[in-house]
Protein backbone atom coordinates (compact mmCIF):
# COMPACT_ATOMS: atom_id res chain seq x y z
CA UNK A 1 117.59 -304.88 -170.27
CA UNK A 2 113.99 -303.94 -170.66
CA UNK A 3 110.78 -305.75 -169.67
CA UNK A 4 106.74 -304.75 -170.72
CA UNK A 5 104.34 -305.93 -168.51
CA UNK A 6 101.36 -307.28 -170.38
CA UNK A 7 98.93 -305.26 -172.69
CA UNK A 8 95.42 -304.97 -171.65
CA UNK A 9 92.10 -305.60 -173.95
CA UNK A 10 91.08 -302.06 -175.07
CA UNK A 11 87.59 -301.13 -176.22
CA UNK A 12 86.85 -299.96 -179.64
CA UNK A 13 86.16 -296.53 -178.72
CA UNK A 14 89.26 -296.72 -177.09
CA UNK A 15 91.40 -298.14 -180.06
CA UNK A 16 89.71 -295.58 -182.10
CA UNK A 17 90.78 -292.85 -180.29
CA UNK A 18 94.56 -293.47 -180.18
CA UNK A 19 94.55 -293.92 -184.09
CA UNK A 20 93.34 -291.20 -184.96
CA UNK A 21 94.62 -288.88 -182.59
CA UNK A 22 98.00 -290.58 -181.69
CA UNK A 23 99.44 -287.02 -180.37
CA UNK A 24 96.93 -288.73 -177.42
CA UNK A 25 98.33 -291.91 -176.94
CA UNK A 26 99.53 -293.09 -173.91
CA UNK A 27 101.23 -295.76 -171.78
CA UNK A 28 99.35 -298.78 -171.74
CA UNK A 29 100.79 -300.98 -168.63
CA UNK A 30 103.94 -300.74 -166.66
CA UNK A 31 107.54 -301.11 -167.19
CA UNK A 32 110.56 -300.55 -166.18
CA UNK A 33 112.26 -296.81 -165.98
CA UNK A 34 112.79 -295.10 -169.33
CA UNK A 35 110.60 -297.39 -171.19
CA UNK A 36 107.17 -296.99 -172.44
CA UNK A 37 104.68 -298.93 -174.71
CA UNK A 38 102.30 -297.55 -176.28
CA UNK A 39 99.68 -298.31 -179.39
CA UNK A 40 99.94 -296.75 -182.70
CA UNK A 41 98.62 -296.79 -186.09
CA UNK A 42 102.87 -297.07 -187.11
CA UNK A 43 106.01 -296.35 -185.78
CA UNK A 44 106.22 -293.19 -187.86
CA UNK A 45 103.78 -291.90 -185.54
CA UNK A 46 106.00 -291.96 -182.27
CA UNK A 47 107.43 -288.80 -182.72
CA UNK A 48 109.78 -288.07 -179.33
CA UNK A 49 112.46 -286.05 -179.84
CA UNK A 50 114.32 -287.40 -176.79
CA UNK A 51 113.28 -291.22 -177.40
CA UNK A 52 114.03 -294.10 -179.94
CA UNK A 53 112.06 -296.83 -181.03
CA UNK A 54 113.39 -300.27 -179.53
CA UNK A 55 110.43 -302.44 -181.01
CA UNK A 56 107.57 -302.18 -182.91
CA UNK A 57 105.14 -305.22 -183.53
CA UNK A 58 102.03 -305.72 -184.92
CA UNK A 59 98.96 -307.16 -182.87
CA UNK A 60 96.91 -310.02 -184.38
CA UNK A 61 93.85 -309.10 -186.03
CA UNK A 62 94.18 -305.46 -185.59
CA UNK A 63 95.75 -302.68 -187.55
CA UNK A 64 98.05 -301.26 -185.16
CA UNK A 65 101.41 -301.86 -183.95
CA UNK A 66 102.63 -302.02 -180.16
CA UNK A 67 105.47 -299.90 -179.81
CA UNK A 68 108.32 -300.20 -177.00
CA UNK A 69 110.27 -296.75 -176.65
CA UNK A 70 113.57 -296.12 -174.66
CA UNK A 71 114.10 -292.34 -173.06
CA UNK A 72 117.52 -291.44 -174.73
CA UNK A 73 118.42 -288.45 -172.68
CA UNK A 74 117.20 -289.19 -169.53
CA UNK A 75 114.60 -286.76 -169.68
CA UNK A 76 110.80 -287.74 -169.41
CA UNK A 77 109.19 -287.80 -173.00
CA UNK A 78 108.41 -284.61 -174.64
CA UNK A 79 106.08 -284.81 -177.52
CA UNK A 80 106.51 -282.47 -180.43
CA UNK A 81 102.62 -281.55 -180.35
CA UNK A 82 103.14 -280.40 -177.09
CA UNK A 83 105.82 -278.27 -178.26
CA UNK A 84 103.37 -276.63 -180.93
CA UNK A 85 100.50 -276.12 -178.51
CA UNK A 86 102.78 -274.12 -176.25
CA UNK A 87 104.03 -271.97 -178.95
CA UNK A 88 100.60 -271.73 -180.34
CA UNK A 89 99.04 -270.36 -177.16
CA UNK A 90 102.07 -268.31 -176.56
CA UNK A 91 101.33 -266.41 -179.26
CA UNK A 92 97.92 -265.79 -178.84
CA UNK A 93 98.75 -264.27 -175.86
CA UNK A 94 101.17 -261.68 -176.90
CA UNK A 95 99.38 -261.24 -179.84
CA UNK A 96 97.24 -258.87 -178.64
CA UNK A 97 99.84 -256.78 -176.17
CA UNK A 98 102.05 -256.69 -179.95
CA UNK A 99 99.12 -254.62 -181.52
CA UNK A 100 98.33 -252.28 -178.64
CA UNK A 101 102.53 -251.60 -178.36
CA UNK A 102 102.05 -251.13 -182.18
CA UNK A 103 99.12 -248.53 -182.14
CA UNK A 104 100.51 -244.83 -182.16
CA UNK A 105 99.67 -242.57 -179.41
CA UNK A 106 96.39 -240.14 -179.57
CA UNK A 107 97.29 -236.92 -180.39
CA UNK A 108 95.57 -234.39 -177.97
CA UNK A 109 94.73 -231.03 -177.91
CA UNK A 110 97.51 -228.29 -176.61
CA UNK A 111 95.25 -226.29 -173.56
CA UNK A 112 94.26 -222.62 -174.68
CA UNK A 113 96.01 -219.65 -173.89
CA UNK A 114 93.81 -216.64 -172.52
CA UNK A 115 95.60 -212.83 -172.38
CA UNK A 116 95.09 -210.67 -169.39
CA UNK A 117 92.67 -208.54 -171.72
CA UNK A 118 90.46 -211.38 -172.28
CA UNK A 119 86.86 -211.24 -170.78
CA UNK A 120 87.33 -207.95 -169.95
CA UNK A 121 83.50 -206.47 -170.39
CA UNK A 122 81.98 -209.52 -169.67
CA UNK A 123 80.84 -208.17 -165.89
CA UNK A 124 81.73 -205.52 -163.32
CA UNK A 125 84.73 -205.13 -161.94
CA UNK A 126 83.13 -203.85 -159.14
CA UNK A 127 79.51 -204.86 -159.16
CA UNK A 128 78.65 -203.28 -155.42
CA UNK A 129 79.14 -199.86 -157.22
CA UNK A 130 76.18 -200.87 -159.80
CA UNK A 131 73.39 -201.14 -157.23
CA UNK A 132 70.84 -198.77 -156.35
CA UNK A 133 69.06 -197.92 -153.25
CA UNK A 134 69.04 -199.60 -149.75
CA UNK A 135 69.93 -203.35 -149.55
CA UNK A 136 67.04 -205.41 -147.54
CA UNK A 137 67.81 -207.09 -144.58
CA UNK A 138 66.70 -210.58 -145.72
CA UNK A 139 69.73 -212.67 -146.95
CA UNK A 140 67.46 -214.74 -149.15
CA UNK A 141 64.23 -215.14 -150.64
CA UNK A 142 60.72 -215.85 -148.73
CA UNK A 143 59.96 -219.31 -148.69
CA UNK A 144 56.17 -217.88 -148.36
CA UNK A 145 53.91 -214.90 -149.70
CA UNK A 146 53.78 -211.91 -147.70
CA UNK A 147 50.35 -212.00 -147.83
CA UNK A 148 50.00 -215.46 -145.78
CA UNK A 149 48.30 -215.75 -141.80
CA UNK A 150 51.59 -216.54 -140.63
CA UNK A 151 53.92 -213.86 -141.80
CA UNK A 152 51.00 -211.43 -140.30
CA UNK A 153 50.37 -212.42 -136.82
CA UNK A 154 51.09 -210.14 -134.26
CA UNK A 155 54.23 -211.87 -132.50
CA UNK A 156 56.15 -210.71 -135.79
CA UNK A 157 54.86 -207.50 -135.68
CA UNK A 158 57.42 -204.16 -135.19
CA UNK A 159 55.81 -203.69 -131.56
CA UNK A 160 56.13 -207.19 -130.14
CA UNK A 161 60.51 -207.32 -131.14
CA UNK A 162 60.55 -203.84 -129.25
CA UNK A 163 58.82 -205.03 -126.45
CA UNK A 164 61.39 -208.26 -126.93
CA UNK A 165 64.30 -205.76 -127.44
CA UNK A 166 63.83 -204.28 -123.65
CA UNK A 167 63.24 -207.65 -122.31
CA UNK A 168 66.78 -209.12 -120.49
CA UNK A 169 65.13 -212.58 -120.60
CA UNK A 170 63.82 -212.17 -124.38
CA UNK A 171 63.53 -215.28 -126.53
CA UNK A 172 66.73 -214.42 -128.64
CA UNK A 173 68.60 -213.43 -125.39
CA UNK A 174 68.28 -216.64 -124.20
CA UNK A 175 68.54 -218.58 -126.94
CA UNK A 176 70.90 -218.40 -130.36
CA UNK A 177 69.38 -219.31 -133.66
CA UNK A 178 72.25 -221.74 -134.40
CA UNK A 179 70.84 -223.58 -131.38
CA UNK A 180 66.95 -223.54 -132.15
CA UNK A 181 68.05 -224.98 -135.60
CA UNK A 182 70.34 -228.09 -133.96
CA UNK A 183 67.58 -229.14 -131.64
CA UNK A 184 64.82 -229.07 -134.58
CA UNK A 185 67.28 -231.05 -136.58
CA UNK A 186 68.36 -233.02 -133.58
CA UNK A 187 64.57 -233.78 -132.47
CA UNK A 188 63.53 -234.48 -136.28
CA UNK A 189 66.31 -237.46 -135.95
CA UNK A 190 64.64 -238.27 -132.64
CA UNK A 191 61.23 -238.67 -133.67
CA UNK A 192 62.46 -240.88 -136.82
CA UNK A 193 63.79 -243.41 -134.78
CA UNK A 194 60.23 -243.63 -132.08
CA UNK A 195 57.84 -243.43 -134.68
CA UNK A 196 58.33 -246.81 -136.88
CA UNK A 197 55.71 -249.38 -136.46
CA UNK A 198 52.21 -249.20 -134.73
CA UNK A 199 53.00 -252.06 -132.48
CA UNK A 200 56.63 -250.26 -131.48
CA UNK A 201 54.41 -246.73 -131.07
CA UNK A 202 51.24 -248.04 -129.00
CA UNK A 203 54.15 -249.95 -126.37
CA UNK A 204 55.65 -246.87 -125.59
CA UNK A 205 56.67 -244.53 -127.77
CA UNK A 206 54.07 -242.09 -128.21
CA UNK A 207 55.02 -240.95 -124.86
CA UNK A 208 58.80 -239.85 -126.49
CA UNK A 209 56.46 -238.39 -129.36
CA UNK A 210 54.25 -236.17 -127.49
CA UNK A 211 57.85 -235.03 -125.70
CA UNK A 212 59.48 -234.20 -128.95
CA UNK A 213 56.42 -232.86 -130.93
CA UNK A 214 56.14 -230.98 -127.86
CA UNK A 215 59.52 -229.55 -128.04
CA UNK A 216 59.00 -228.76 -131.93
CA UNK A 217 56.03 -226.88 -130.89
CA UNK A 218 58.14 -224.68 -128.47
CA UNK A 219 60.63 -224.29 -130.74
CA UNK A 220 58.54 -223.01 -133.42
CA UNK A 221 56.81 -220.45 -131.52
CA UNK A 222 60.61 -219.49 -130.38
CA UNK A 223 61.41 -218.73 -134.29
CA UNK A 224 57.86 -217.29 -134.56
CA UNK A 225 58.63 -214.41 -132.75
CA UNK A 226 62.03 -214.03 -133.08
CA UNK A 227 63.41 -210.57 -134.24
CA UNK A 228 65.85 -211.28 -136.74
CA UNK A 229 65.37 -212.46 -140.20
CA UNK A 230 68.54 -215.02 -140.24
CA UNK A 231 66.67 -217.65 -138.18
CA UNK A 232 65.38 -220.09 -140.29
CA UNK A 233 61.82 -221.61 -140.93
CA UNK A 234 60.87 -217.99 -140.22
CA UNK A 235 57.88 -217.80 -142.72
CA UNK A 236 56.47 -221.04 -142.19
CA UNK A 237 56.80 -221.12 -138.10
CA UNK A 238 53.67 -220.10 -137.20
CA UNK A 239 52.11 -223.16 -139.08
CA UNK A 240 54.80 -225.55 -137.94
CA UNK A 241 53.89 -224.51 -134.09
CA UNK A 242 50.30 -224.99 -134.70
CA UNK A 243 50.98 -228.63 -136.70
CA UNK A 244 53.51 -229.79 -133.69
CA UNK A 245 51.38 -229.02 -131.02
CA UNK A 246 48.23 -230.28 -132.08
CA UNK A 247 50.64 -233.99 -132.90
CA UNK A 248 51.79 -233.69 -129.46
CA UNK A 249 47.88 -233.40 -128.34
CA UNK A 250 47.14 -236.92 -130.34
CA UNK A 251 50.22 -238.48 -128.97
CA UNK A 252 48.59 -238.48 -125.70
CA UNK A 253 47.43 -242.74 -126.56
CA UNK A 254 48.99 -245.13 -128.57
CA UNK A 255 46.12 -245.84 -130.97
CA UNK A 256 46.48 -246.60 -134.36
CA UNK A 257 45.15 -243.03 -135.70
CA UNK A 258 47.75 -240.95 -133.17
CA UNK A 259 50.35 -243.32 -135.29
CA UNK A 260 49.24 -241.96 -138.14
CA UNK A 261 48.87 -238.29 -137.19
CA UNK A 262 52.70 -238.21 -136.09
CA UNK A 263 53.87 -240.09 -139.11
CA UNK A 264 51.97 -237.24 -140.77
CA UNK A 265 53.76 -234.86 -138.78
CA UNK A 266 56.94 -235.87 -139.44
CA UNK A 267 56.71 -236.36 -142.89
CA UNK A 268 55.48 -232.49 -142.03
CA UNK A 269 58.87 -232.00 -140.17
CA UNK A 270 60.99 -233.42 -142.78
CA UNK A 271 59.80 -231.41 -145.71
CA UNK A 272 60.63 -228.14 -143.52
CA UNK A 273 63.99 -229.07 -142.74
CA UNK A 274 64.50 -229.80 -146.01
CA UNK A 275 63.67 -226.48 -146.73
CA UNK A 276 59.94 -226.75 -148.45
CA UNK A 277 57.26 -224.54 -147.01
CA UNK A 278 54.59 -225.70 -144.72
CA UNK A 279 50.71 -224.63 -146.19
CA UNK A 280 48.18 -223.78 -143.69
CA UNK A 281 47.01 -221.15 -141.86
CA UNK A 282 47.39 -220.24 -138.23
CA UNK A 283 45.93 -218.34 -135.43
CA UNK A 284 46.76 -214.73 -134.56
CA UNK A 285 47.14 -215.62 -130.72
CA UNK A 286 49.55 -217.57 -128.97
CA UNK A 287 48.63 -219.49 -126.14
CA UNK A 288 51.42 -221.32 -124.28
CA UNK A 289 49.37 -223.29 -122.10
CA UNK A 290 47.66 -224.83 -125.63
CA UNK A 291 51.03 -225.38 -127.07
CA UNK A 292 52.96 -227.53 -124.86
CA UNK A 293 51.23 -228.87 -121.25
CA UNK A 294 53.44 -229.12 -118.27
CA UNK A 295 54.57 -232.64 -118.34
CA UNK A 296 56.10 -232.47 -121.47
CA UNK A 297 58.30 -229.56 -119.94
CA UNK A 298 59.14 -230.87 -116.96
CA UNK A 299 60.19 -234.43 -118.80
CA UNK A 300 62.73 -231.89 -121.11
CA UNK A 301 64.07 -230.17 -118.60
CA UNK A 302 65.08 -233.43 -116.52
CA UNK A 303 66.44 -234.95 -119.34
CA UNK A 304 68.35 -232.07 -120.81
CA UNK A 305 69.46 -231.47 -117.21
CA UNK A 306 70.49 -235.80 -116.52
CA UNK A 307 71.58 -236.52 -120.21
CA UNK A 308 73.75 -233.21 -121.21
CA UNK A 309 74.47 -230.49 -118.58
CA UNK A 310 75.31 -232.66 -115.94
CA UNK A 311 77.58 -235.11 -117.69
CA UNK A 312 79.65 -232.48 -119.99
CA UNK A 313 80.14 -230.24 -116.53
CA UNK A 314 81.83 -233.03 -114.31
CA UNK A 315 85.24 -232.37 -115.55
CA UNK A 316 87.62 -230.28 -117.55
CA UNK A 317 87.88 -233.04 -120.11
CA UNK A 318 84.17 -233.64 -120.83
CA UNK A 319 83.89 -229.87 -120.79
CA UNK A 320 86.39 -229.30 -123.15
CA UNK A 321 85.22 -232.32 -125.91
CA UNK A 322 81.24 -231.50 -125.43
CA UNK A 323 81.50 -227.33 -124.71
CA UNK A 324 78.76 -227.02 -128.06
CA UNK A 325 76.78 -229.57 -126.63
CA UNK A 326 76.38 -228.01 -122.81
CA UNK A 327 76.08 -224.55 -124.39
CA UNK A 328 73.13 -225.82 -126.53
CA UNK A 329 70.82 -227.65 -123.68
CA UNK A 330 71.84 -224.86 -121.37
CA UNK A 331 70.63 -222.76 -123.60
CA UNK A 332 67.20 -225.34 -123.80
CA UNK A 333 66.28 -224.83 -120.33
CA UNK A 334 66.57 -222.09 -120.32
CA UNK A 335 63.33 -221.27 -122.44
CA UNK A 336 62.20 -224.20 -121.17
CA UNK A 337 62.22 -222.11 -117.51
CA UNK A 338 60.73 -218.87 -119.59
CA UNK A 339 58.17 -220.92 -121.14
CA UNK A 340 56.79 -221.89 -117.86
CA UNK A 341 56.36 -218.85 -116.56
CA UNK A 342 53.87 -217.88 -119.47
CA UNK A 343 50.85 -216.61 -118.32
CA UNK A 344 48.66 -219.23 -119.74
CA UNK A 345 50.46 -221.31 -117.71
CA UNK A 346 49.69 -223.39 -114.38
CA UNK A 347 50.94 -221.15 -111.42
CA UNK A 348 52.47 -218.67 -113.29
CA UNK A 349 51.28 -216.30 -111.11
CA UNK A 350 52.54 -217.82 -107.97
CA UNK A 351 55.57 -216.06 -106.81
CA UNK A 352 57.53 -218.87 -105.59
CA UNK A 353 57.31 -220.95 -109.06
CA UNK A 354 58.47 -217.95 -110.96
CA UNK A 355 61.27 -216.98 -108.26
CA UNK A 356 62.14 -220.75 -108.82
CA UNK A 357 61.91 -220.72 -112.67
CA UNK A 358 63.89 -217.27 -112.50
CA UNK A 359 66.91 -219.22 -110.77
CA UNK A 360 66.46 -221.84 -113.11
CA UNK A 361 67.11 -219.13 -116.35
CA UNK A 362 69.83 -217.41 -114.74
CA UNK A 363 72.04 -220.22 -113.45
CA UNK A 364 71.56 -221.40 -117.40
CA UNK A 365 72.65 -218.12 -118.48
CA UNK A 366 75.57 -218.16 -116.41
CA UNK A 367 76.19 -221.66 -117.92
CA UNK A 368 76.47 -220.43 -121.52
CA UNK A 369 78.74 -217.66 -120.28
CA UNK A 370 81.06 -220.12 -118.65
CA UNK A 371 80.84 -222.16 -122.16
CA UNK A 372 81.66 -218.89 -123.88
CA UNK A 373 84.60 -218.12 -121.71
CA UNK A 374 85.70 -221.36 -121.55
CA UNK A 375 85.58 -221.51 -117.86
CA UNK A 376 84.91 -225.52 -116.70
CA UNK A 377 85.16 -224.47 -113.02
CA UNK A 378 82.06 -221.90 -113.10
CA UNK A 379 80.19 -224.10 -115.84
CA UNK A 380 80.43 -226.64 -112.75
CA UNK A 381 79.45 -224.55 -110.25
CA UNK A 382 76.52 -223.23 -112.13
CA UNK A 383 75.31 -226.81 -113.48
CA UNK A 384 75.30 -227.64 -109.77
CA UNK A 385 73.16 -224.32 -108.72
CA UNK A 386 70.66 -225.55 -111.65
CA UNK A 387 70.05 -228.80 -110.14
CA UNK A 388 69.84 -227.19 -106.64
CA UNK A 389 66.97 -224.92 -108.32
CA UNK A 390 65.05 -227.84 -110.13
CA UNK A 391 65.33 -230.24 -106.97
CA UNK A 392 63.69 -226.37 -104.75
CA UNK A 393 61.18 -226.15 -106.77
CA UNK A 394 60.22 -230.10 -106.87
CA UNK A 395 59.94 -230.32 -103.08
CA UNK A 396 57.33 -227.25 -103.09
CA UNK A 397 55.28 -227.79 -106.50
CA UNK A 398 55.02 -231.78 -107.24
């Protein structure tokens, strides 16, 4: 027994819709289980493969029938357009895999064969045995003419790397160029970071400038008068010196054109370490007292001293992950203790400061050898005989 609830008023738009697309028709009402009624143009239309048609009757004053259908199998209602669609959009699907499984595959190219003979000719099997004469000592070319102020001042000149050669406490004695070249880079990356805004420079942090430009400047007179040709910025030192140390004079204020003048400069700085020349000329005479001031110094050494030595000598384990590190600063103060003992500088003629500044090279010294033998119970002993030195001379000349 089956029972159809009551069929609701449809619009037109509605009515129009199920007739002519009947594949879209669909339950109108409720009924019991299995049955469904539904609103067709005729009952040739109801096309279930799983249904039959219990009763089909036509609605006054309307051209359609209302349908009753019965499930047959049990199963809900499957429509045969429903059936097509799948199919349909099956195949379009694998369609496309079909034709790409069909295509054949792209014959390449079998990879050349070469005999042993081949490019035999071509160069020298042994091209040291072609050159002529005496090979220079410069690994690569001049990043500046000969011909320029710096390459001719005196501090490069054959006399001053003898005199330098005698010297126990020359500049390349104390100090390797692998080092000068990790503090430039390692200041460079410094000086990016203080000098970013006007507001950020003139609260502060022309003080770190005039500290690093400071140390540039020291560093660049270091390569300037260096004896070998593998140290780098070698041609273009003497005008790098001259350029740092007049940016660490400016950085003396905060004002808006010292800002400028180290943004300048380290556009300066950049360009070098990239490995462009610096243009400019330079004077013949160094004077250490015009390139950095004391303050400067003394702020270097106390933070090389506080931020490096000290920390990667307190134990065998910060010795042994930081040993580059501690040989690098060690090897910072001590030029930093040379430089002070300049004679442009203030009391380097006093022989307390320079018995002080003397300790202060040769417990560094003794700190790179301890690196170097990789010895953490002397590189202890001889960080603590540095700070015993700095803290001496403090208590006599502040």
């Amino acid at each position: 027994m089956t029972a159809t609830a009551e069929i609701p008023r449809l619009t037109i738009g509605e009515q129009r819709r199920r007739l002519h697309n009947p594949r879209h028709a669909r339950p109108i009402g409720e009924c019991e289980p299995c049955v469904e009624v539904l609103e067709v143009r005729s009952s040739e239309s109801v096309r279930f493969s799983n249904c039959e048609v219990v009763e089909d009757r036509k609605i006054p004053g309307m051209a359609i029938l209302k349908v009753r259908i019965r499930v047959v199998s049990g199963e809900p209602p499957v429509h045969a357009g429903w059936v097509f669609n799948a199919l349909f959009f099956s195949a379009c699907l694998l369609w496309p895999a079909a034709c790409l499984a069909q295509q054949p595959k792209r014959k390449r190219a079998t990879p050349p064969e070469f005999s042993e003979s081949f490019g035999q000719g071509v160069f020298f099997e042994n091209p040291a045995a072609q050159i002529t004469g005496k090979l220079s000592a410069s690994t690569g070319p001049e990043l500046q003419p000969k011909s320029s102020a710096a390459a001719s001042t005196p501090a490069s000149s054959p006399e001053a790397r003898i005199d330098q050669a005698g010297d126990p406490r020359a500049w390349h004695k104390l100090i390797s160029a692998v080092s000068v070249e990790d503090l430039v880079k390692g200041s460079k990356l410094r000086l990016e970071r203080i000098v970013t805004s006007p507001s950020a420079y003139a609260s502060g942090g022309f003080a770190d400038a005039r500290r690093e430009f400071s140390l540039q400047a020291l560093l660049f007179a270091i390569v300037e008068v260096y004896p070998s040709e593998d140290v780098r910025w070698k041609a273009s030192a003497a005008v790098a010196k001259e350029k740092m140390a007049r940016n660490a004079a400016n950085a003396q204020v905060g004002s808006i054109q010292s800002f400028r003048a180290a943004k300048t400069g380290l556009l300066d700085l950049a360009d070098l370490v990239n490995g462009s020349p610096l243009s400019g000329t330079a004077n013949a005479e160094l004077n250490w007292s015009q390139l950095i001031d004391r303050g400067p110094l003394m702020q270097l050494m106390e933070w090389s001293q506080q931020e490096y030595v000290n920390p990667l000598s307190a134990s065998s384990s910060k010795f042994a992950e930081g040993k580059d590190e501690l040989r690098r600063y060690a090897e910072l103060l001590a030029v930093l203790g040379k430089a002070s003992i300049e004679p442009e500088m203030p009391d380097a003629t006093d022989e307390d400061y320079r018995a002080f500044a003397t300790q202060l090279i040769d417990h560094s010294r003794t700190l790179v050898a301890a690196v170097q033998s990789n010895d953490p119970e002397l590189a202890r002993k001889a960080a603590a005989q540095l700070g015993q030195s700095c803290q001496n001379c403090h208590d006599n000349f502040r």
